[in-house]
Protein backbone atom coordinates (compact mmCIF):
# COMPACT_ATOMS: atom_id res chain seq x y z
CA UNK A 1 -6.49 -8.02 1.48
CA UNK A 2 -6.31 -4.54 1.70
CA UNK A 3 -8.79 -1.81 2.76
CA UNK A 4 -10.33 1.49 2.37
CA UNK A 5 -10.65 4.44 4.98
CA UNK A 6 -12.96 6.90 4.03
CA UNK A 7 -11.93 9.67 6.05
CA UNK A 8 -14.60 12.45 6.59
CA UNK A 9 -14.26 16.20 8.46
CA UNK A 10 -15.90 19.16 8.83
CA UNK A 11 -15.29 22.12 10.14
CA UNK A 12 -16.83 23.56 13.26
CA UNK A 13 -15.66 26.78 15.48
CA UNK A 14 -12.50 27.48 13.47
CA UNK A 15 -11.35 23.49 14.59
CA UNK A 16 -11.40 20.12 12.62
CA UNK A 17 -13.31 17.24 13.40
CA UNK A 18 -13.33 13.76 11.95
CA UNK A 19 -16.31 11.49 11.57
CA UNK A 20 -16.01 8.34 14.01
CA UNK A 21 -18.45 5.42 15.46
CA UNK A 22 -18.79 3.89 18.47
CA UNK A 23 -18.82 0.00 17.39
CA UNK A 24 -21.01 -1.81 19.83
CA UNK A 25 -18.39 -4.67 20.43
CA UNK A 26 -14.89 -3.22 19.25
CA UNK A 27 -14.98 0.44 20.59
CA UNK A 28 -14.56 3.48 18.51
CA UNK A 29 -13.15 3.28 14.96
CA UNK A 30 -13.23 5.03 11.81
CA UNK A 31 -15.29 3.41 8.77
CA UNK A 32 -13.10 1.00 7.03
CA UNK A 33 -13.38 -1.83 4.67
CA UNK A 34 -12.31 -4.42 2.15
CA UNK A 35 -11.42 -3.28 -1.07
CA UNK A 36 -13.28 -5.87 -3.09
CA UNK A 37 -11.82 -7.68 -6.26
CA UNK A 38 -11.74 -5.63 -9.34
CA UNK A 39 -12.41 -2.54 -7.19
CA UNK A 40 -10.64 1.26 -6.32
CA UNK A 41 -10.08 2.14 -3.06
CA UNK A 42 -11.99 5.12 -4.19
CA UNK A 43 -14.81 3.51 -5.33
CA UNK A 44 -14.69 1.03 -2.04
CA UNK A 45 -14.21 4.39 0.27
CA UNK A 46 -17.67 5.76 -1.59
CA UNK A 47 -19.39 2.08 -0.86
CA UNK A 48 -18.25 1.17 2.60
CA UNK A 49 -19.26 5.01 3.75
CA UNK A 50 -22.54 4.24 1.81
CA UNK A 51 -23.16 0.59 3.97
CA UNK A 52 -21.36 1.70 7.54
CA UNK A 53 -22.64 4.97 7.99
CA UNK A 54 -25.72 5.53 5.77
CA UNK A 55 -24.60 8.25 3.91
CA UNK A 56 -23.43 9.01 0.52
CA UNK A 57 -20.29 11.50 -0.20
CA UNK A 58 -17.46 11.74 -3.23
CA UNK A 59 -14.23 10.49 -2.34
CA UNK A 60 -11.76 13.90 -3.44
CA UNK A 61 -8.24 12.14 -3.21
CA UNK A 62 -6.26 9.74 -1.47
CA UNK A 63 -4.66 11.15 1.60
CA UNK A 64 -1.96 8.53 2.37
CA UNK A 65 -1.88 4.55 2.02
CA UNK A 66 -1.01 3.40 5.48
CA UNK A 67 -0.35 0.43 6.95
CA UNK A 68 0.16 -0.32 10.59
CA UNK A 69 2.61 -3.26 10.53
CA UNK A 70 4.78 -4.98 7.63
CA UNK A 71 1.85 -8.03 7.88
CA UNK A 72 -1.24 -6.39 8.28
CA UNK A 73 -2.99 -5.21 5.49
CA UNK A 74 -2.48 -1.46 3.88
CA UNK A 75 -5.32 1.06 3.81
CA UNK A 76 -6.20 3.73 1.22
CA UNK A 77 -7.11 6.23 3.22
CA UNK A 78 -9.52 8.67 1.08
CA UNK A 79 -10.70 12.31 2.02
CA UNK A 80 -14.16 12.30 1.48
CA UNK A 81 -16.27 15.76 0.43
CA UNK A 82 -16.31 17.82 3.57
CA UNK A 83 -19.18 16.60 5.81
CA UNK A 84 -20.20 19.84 6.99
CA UNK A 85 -23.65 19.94 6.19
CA UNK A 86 -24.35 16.38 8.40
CA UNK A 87 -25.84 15.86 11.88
CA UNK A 88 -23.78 15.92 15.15
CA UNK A 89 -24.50 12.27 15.88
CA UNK A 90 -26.85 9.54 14.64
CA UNK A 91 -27.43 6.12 14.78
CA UNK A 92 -27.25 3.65 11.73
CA UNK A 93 -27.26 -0.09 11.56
CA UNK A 94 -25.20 -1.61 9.69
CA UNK A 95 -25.74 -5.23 8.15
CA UNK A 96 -21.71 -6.18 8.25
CA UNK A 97 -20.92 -9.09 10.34
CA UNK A 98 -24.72 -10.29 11.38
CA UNK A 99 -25.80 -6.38 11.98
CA UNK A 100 -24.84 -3.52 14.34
CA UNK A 101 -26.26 -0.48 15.15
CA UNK A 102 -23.21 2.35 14.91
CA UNK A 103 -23.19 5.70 16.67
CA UNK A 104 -21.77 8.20 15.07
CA UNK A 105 -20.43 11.85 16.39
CA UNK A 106 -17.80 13.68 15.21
CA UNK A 107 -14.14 13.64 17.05
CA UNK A 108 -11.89 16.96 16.84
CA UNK A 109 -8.85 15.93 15.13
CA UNK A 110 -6.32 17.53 17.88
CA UNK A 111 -7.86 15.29 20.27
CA UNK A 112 -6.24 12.58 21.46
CA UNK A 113 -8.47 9.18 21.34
CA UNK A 114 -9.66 7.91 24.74
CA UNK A 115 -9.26 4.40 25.96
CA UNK A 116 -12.92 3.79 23.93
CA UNK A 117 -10.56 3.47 20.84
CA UNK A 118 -9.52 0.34 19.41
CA UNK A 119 -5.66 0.66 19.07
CA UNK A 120 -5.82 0.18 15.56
CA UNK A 121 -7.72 2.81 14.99
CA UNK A 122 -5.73 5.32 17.28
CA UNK A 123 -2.90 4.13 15.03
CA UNK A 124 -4.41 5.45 12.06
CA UNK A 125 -6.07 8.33 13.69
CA UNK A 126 -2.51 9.82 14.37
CA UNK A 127 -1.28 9.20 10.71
CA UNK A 128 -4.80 10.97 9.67
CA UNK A 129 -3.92 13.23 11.97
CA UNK A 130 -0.37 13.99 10.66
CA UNK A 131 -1.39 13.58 6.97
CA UNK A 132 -4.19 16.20 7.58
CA UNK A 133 -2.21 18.81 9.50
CA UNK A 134 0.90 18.53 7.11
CA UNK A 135 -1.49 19.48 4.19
CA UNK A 136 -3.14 22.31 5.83
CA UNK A 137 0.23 23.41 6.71
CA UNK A 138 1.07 23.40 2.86
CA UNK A 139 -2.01 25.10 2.28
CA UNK A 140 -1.07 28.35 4.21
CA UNK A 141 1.91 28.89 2.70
């Protein structure tokens, strides 16, 4: 089944950042999640950022559909509204998978993720990374 990546950044001291969580279990991760039956990956970005992080943005368009391996499943990777306006870090729990508490901070994109990371998500943190940077790019000119 495939999913949706809601992808969130802001911009702080002239750099980019990217809205990440610290999962209790699986490490750091972006917010991701099924696309349900009968459902956009826009509409899914919008819900899953809704129920994983507690907060409520538009998606504006999808950045790239990626998909890490020819049998895993392909994400729709969404840029949400810019998140500018939110808090450094806060806590929110989440009810997915019997309940977790996620702590989220923002990452700056250039970074390169730590061994916190689960590899999947450092996977699609560089194609964010090279989706992002290639439209910027674009923009300039």
């Amino acid at each position: 089944m495939n999913k949706a990546c809601p992808v969130v950044v802001r911009r702080r001291e002239g750099h980019l950042e990217i809205l990440v969580f610290r999962h209790p279990i699986a490490g750091t991760q972006l917010v991701k999640g099924t696309i349900e039956p009968g459902e956009s990956g826009r509409s899914a970005s919008e819900r899953e950022l809704e129920e994983e992080a507690g907060i409520k943005l538009k998606a504006e368009h999808l950045l790239l559909e990626w998909q890490r391996h020819p049998d895993e499943p392909t994400w729709a990777i969404w840029l949400m509204e810019p998140g500018d306006h939110l808090p450094d870090h806060w806590d929110h729990y989440c009810k997915d998978d019997g309940g977790h508490l996620f702590q989220y901070f923002w990452h700056p994109l250039l970074k390169l993720p730590d061994s916190e990371w689960h590899s999947v998500f450092t996977d699609a943190l560089a194609a964010v990374r090279q989706s992002l940077t290639m439209r910027l790019a674009h923009a300039q000119r």
